[in-house]
N, C-alpha and C. Protein backbone atom coordinates (compact mmCIF):
# COMPACT_ATOMS: atom_id res chain seq x y z
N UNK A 1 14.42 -68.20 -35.26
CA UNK A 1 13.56 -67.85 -34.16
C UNK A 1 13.44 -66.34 -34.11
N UNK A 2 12.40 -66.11 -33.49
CA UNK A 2 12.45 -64.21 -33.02
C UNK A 2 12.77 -64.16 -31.88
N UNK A 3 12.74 -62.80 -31.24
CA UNK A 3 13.36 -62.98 -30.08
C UNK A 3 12.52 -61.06 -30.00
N UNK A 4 11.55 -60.92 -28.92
CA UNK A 4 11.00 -59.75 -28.96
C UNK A 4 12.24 -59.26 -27.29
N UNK A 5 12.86 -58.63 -27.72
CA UNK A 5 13.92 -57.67 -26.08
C UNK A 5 12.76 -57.46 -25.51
N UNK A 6 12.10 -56.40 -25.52
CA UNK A 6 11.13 -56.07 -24.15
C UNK A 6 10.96 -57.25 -23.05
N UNK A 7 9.99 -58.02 -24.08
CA UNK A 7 9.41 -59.47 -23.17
C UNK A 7 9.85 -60.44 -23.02
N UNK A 8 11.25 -60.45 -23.21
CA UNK A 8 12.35 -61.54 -22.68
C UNK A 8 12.97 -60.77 -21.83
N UNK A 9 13.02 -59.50 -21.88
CA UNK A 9 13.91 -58.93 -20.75
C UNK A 9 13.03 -58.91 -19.48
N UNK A 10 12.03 -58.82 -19.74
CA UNK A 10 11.05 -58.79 -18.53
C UNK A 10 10.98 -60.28 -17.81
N UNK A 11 11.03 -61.16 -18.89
CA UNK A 11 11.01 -62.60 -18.71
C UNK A 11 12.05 -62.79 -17.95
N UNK A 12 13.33 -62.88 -18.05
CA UNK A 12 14.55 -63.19 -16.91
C UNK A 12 14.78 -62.52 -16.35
N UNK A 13 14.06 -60.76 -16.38
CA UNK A 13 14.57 -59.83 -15.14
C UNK A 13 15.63 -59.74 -15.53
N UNK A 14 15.82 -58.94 -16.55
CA UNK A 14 17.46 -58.09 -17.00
C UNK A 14 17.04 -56.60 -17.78
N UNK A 15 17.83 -55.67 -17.90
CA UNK A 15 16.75 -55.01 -18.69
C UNK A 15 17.45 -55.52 -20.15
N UNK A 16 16.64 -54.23 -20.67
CA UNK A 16 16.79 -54.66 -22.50
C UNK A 16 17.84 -54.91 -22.98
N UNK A 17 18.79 -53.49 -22.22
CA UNK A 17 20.21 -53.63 -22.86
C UNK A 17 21.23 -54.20 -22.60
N UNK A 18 20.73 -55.11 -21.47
CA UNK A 18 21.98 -56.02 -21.07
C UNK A 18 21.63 -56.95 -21.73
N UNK A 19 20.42 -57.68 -22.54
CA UNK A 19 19.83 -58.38 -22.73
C UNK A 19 20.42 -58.36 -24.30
N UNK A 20 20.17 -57.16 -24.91
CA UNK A 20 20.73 -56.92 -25.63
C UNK A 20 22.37 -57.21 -26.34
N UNK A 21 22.89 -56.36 -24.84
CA UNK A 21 24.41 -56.92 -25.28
C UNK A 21 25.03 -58.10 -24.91
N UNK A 22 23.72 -59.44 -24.61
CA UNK A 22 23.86 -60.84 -24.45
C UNK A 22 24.21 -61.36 -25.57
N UNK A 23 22.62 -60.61 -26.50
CA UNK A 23 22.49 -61.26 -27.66
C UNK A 23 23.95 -61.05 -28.62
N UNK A 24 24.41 -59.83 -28.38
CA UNK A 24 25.42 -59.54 -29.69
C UNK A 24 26.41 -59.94 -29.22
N UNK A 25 26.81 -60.71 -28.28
CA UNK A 25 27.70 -61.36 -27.70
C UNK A 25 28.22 -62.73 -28.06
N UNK A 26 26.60 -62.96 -28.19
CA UNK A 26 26.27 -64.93 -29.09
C UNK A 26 26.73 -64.90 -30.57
N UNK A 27 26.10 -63.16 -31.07
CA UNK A 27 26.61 -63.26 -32.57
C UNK A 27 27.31 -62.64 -32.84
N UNK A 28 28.23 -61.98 -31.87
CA UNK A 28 30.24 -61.80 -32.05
C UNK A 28 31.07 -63.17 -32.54
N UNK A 29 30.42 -63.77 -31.41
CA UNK A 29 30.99 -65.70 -31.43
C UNK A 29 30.53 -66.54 -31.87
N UNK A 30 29.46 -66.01 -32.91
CA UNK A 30 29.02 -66.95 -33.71
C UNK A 30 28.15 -68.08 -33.11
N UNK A 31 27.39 -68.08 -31.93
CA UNK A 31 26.95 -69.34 -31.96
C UNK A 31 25.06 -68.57 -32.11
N UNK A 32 24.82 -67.16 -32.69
CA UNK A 32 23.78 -67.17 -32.95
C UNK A 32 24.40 -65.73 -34.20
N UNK A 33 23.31 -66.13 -35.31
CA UNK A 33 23.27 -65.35 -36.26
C UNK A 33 21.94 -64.20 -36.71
N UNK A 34 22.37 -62.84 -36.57
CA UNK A 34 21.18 -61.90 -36.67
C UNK A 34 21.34 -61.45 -38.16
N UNK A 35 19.25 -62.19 -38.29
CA UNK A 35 19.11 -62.03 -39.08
C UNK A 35 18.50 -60.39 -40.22
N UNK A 36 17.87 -59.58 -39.37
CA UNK A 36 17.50 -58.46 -38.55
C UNK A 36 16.89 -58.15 -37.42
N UNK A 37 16.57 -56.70 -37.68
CA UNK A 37 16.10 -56.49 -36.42
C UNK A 37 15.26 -55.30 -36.23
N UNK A 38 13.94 -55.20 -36.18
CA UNK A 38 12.89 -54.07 -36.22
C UNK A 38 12.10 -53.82 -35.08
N UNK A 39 12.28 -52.47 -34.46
CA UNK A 39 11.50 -52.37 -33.27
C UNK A 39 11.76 -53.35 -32.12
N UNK A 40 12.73 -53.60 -31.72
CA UNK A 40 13.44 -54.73 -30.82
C UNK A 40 12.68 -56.15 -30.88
N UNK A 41 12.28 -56.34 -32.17
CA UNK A 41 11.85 -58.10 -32.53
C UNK A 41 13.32 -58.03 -33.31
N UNK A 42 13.72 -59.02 -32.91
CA UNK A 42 15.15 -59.72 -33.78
C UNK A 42 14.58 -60.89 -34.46
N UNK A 43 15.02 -61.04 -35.67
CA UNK A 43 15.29 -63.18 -36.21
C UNK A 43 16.62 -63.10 -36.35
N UNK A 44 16.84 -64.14 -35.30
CA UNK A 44 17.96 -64.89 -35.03
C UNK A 44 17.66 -66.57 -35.52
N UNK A 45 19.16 -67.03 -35.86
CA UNK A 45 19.85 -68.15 -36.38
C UNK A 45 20.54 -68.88 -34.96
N UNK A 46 20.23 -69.57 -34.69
CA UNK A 46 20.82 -70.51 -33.60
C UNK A 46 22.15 -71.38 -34.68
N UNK A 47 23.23 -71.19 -34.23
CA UNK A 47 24.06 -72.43 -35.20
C UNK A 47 23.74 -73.79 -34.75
N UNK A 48 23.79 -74.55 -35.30
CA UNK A 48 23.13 -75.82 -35.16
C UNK A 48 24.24 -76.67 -34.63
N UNK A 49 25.52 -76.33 -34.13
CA UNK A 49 26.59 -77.30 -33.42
C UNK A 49 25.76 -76.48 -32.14
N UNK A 50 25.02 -75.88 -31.43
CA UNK A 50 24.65 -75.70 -30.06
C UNK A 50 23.33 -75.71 -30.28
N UNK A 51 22.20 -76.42 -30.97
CA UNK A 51 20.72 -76.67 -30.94
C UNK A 51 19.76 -76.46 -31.65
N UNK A 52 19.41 -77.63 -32.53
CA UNK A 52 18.71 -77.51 -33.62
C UNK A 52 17.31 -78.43 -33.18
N UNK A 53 16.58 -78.52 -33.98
CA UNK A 53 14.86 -78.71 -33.80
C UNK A 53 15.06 -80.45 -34.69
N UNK A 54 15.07 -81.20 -33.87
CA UNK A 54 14.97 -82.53 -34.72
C UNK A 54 13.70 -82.56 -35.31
N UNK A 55 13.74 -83.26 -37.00
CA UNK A 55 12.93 -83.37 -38.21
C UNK A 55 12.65 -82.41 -38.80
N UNK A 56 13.32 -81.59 -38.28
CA UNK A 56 12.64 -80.30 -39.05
C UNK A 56 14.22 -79.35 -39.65
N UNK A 57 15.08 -79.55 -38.99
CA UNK A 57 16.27 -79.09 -39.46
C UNK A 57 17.65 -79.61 -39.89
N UNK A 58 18.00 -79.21 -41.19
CA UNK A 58 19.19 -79.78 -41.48
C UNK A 58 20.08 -79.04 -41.15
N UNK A 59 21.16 -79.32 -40.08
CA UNK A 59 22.03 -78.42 -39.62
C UNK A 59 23.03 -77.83 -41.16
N UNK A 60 23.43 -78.62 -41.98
CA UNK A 60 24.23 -78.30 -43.08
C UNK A 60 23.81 -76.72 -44.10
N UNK A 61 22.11 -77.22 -43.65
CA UNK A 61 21.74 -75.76 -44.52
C UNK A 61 22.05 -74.34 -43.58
N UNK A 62 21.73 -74.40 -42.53
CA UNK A 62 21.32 -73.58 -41.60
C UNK A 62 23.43 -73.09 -41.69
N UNK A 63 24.22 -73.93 -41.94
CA UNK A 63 25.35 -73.70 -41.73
C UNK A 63 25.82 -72.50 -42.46
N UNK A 64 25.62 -73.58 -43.71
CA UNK A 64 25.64 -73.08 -45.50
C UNK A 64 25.08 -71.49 -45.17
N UNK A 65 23.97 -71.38 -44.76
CA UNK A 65 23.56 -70.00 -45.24
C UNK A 65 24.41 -69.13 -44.37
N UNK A 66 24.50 -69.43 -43.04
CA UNK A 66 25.27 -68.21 -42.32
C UNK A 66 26.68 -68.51 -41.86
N UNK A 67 27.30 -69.47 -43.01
CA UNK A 67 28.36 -69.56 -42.40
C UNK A 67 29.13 -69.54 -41.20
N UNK A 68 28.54 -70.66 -40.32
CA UNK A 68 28.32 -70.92 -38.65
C UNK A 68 29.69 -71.61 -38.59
N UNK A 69 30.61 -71.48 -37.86
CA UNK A 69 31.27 -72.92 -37.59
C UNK A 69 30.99 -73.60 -36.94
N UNK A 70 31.85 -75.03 -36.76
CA UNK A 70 31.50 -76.10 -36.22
C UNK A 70 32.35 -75.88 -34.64
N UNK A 71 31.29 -75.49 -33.29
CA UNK A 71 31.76 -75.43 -31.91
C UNK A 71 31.43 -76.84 -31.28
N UNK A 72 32.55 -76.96 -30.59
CA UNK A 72 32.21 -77.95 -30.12
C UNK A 72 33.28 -78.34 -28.81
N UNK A 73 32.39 -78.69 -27.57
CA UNK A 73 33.68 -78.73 -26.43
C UNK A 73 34.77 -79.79 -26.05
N UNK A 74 35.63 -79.70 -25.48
CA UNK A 74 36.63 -80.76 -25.63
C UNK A 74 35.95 -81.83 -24.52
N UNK A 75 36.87 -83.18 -24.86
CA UNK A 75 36.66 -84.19 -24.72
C UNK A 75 36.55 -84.40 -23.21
N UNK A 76 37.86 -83.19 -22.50
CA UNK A 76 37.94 -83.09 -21.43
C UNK A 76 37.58 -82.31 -20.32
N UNK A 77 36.29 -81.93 -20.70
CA UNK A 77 35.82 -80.71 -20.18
C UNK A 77 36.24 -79.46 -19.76
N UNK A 78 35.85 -79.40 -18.10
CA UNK A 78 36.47 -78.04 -17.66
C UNK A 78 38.03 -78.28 -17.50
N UNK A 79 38.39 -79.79 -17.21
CA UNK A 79 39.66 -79.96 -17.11
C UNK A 79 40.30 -79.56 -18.48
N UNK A 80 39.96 -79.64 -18.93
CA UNK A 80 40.65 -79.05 -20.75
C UNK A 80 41.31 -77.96 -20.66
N UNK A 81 42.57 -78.00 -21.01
CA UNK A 81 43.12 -76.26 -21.45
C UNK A 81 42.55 -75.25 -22.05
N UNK A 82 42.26 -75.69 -23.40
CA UNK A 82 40.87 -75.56 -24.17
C UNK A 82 40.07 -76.05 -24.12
N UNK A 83 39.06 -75.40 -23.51
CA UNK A 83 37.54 -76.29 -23.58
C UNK A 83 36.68 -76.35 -24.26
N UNK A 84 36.59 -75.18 -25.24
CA UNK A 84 35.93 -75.15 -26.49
C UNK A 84 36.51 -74.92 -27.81
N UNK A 85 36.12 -75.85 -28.88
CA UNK A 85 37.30 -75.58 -29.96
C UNK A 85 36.26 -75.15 -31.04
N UNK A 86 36.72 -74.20 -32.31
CA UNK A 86 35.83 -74.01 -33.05
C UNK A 86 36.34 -74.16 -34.73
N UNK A 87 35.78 -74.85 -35.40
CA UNK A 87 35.98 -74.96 -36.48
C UNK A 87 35.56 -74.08 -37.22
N UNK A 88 36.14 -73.24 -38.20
CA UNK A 88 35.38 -72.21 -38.88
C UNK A 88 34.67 -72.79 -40.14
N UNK A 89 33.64 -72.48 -40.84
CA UNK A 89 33.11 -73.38 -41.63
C UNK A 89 33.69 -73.92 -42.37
N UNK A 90 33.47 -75.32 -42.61
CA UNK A 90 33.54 -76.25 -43.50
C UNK A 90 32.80 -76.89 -44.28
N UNK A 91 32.21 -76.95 -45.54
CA UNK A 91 31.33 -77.90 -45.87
C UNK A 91 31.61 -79.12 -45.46
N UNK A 92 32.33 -79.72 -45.36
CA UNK A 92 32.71 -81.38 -45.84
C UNK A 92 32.90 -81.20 -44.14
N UNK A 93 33.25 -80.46 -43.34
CA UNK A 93 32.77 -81.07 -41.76
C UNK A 93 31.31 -80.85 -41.19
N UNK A 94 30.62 -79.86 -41.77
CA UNK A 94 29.14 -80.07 -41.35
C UNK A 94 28.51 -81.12 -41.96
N UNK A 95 29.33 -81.81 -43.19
CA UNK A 95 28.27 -83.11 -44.37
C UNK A 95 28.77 -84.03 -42.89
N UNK A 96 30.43 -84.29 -42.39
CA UNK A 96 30.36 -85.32 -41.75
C UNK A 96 29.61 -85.12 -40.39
N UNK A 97 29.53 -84.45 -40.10
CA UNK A 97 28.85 -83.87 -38.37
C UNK A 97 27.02 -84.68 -39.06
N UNK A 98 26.57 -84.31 -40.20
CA UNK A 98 25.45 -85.03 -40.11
C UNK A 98 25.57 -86.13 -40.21
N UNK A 99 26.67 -86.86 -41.04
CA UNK A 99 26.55 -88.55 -41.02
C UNK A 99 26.60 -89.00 -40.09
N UNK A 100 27.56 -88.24 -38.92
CA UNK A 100 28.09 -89.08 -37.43
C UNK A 100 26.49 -88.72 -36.61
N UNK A 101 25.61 -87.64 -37.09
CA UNK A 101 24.64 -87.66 -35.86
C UNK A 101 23.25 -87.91 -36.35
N UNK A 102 23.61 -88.34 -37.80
CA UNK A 102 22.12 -88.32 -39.02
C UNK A 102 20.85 -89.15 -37.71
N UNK A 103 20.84 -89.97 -36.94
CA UNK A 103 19.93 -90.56 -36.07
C UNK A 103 19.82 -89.73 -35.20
N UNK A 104 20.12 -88.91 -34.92
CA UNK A 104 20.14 -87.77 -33.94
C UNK A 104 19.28 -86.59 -34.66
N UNK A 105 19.32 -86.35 -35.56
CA UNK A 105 18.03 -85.26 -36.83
C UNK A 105 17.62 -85.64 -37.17
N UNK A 106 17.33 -87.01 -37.44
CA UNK A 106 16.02 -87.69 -37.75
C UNK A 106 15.24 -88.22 -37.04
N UNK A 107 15.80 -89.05 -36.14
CA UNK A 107 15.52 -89.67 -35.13
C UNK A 107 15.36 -89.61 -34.13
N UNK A 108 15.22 -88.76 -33.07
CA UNK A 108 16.00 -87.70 -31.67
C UNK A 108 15.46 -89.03 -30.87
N UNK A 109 15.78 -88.70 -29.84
CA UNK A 109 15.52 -90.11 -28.33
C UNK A 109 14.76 -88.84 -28.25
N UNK A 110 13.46 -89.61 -27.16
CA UNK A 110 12.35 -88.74 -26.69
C UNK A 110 12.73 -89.15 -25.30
N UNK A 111 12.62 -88.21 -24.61
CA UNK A 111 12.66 -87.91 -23.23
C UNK A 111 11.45 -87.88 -22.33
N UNK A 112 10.61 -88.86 -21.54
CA UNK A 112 9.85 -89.34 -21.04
C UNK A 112 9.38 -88.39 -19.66
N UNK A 113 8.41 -87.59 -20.08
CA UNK A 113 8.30 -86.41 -19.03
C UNK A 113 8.16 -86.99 -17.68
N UNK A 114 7.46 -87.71 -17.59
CA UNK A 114 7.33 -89.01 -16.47
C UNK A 114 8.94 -89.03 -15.66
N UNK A 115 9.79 -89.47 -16.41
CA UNK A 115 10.96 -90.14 -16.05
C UNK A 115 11.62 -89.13 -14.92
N UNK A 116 12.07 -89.96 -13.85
CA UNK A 116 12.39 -89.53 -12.73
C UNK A 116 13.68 -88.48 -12.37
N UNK A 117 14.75 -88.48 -13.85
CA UNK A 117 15.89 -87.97 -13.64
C UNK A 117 15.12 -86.78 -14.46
N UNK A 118 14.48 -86.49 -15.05
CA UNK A 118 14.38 -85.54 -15.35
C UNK A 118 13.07 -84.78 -15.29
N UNK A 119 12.18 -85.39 -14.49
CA UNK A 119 11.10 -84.48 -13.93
C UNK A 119 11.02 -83.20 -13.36
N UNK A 120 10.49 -82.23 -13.26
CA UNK A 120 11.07 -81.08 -12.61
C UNK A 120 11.97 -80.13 -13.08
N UNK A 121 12.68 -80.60 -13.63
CA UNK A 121 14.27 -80.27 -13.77
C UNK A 121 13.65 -79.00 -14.28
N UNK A 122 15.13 -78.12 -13.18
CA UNK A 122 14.92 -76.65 -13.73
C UNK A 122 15.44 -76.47 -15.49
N UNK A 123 15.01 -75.74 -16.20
CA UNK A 123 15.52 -75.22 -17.49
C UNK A 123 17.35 -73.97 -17.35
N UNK A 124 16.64 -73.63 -15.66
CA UNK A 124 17.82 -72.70 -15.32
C UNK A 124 18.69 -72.88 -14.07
N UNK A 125 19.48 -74.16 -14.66
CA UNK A 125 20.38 -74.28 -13.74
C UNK A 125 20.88 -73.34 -12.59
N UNK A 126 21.02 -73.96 -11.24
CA UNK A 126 21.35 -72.67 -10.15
C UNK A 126 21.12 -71.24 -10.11
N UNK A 127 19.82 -71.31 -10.71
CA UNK A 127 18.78 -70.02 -10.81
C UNK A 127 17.58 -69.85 -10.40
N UNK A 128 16.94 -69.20 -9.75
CA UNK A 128 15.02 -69.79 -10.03
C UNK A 128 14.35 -70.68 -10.29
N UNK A 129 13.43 -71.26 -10.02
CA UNK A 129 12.66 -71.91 -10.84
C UNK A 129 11.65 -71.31 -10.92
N UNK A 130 11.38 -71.53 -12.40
CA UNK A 130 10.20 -70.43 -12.78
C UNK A 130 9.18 -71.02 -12.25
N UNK A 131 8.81 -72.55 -11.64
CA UNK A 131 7.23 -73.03 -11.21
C UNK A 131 7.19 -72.67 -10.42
N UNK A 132 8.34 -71.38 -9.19
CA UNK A 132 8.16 -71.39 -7.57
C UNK A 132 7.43 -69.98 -7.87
């Protein structure tokens, strides 16, 4: 993805450089990878254990190239000691992460804009809504 600072910072009302030191925050911890960066347009790498584009992406490659690990939160949520655990890359755990979710990247469930639990729904939890 790109990611232009100016007009995302303007977009959530932050300025650039906090916006900024969001981004290098994601790719300290790995769950986004910079690819460069010219004139404050970035391409960034989303790791694909936190959100990939069903049919169109194989999380294994996207791994492979930037050596992402595998994040992923515990079973027990906030109650967890650890709540997030991270695997540092593995081939042979991103091959199994696609077998266990292969209907999930190929296949995604479609979400029925209609449907009542999720009509509306803010994108930003206990924040704004951008339609007000």
């Amino acid at each position: 993805m790109t990611l232009d600072f100016s007009d995302e910072a303007a977009t959530v009302e932050l300025s650039t450089s906090v916006l900024q030191e969001q981004v290098a925050w994601l790719v300290e911890h790995r769950y986004l990878a910079l690819d460069g960066m010219v004139d404050g347009l970035a391409r960034l790498w989303i790791n694909p254990a936190v959100a990939f584009l069903p049919r169109t992406t194989d999380p294994r490659r996207a791994a492979a190239r930037h050596r992402f690990p595998y994040i992923v939160t515990d079973a027990q949520g906030m109650s967890a000691q650890q709540r997030v655990h991270v695997v540092q890359y593995d081939e042979d755990v991103w091959q199994r992460v696609y077998q266990l979710n292969a209907e999930q990247f190929n296949e995604p469930p479609a979400l029925r804009h209609d449907c009542p639990l999720h009509h509306g729904a803010s994108p930003f939890p206990g924040s704004r809504d951008p339609q007000d």
